[in-house]
Protein backbone atom coordinates (compact mmCIF):
# COMPACT_ATOMS: atom_id res chain seq x y z
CA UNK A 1 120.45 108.63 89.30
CA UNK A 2 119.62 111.92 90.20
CA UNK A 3 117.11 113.24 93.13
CA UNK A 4 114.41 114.23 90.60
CA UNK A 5 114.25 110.77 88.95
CA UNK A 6 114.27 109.54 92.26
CA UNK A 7 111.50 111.86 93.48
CA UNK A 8 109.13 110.19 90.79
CA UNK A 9 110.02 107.16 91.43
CA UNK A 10 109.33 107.29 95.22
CA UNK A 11 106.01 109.12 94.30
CA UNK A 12 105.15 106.37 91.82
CA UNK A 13 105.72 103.86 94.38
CA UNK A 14 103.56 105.51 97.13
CA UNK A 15 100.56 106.36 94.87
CA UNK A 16 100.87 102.68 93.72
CA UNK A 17 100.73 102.04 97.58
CA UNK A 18 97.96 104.34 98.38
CA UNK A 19 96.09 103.13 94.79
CA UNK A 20 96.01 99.20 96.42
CA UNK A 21 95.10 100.44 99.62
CA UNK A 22 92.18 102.52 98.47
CA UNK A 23 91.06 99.19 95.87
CA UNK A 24 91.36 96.93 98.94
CA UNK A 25 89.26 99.47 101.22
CA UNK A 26 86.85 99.73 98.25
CA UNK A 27 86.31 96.40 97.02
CA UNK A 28 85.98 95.21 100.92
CA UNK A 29 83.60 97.83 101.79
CA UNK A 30 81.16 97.11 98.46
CA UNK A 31 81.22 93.15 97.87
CA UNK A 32 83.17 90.90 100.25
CA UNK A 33 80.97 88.38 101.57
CA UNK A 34 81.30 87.84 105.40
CA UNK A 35 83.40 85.73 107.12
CA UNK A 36 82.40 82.26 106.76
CA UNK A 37 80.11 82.86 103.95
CA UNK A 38 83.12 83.46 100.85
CA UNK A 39 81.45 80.46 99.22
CA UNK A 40 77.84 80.32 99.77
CA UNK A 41 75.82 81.74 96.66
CA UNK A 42 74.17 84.88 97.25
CA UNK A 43 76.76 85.43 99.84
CA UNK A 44 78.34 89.28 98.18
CA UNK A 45 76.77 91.98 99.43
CA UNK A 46 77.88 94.02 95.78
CA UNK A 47 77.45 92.49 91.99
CA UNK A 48 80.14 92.25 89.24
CA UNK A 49 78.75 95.22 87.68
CA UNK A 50 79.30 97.72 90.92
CA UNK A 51 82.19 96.25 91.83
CA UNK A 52 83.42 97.00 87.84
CA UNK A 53 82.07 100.23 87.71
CA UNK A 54 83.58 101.28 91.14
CA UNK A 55 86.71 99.35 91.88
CA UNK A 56 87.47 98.00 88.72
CA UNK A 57 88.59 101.95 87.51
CA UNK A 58 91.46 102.29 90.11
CA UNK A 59 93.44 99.37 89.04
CA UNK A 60 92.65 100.37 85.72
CA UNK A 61 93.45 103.39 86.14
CA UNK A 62 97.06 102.91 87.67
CA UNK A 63 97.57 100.63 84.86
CA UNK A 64 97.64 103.08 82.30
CA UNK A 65 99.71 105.65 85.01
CA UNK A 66 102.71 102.87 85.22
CA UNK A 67 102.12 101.95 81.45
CA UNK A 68 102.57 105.89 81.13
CA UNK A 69 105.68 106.13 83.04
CA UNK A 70 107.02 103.06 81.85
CA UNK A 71 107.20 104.33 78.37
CA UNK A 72 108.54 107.68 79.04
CA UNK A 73 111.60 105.94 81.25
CA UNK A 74 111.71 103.67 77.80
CA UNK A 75 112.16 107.31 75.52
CA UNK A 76 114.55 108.43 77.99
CA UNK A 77 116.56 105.42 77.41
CA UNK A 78 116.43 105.79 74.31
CA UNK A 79 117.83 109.09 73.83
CA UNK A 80 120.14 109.33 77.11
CA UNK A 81 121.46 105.75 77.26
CA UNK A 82 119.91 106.37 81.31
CA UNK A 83 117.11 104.06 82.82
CA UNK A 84 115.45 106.34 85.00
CA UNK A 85 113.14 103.61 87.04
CA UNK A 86 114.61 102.43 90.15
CA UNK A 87 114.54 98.29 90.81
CA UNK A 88 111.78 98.58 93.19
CA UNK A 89 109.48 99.91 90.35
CA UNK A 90 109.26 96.18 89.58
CA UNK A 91 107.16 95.49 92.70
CA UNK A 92 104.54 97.55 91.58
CA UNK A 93 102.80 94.91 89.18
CA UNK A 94 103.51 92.46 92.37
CA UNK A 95 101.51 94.84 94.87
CA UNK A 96 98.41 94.91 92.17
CA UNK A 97 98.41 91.27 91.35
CA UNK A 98 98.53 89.99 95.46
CA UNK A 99 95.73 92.79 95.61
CA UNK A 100 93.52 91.58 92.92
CA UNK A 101 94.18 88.53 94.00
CA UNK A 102 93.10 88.91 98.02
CA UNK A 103 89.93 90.50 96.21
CA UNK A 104 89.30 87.34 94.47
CA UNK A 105 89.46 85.17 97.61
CA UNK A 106 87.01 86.86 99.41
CA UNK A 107 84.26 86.45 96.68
């Protein structure tokens, strides 16, 4: 693999990083209910419409990015016989899913 398919991989990777950080610092900030209070009603501070129309775009949004990416390395397989993602590509979906899922817990 050469150091340009390497380069976007690594910058794939760390905007997928930076992309669950920034959704974990976003949902937190807008409609986590306090300590204690996850499962009292009434309890969020944001609804299920702001948190969709803010957070709900950055996962989203990476979603079609890696979708993106995924099916260019796919034509690049195809016509160079060459998989241009690197194995640790495959934690990406892992990253988003533990993400979504701490957001969930803390409704």
């Amino acid at each position: 693999m050469n150091k340009g398919v390497r380069l976007v991989n690594g910058i794939a990777l760390l905007l997928n990083i930076a992309g669950v950080a920034a959704f974990l610092l976003i949902a937190s900030s807008m409609a986590w209910a306090q300590r204690g209070f996850e499962h009292d009603p009434g309890a969020t501070v944001g609804t299920f419409l702001v948190w969709g129309a803010v957070a709900l775009p950055l996962p989203l949004g990476f979603l079609l990015l890696d979708f993106m990416l995924l099916i260019l390395a796919a034509v690049v397989y195809a016509k160079r016989k060459v998989w241009s993602l690197e194995w640790t590509f495959a934690f990406v979906p892992v990253m988003w899913a533990v993400a979504i899922y701490v957001d969930n817990i803390h409704h």
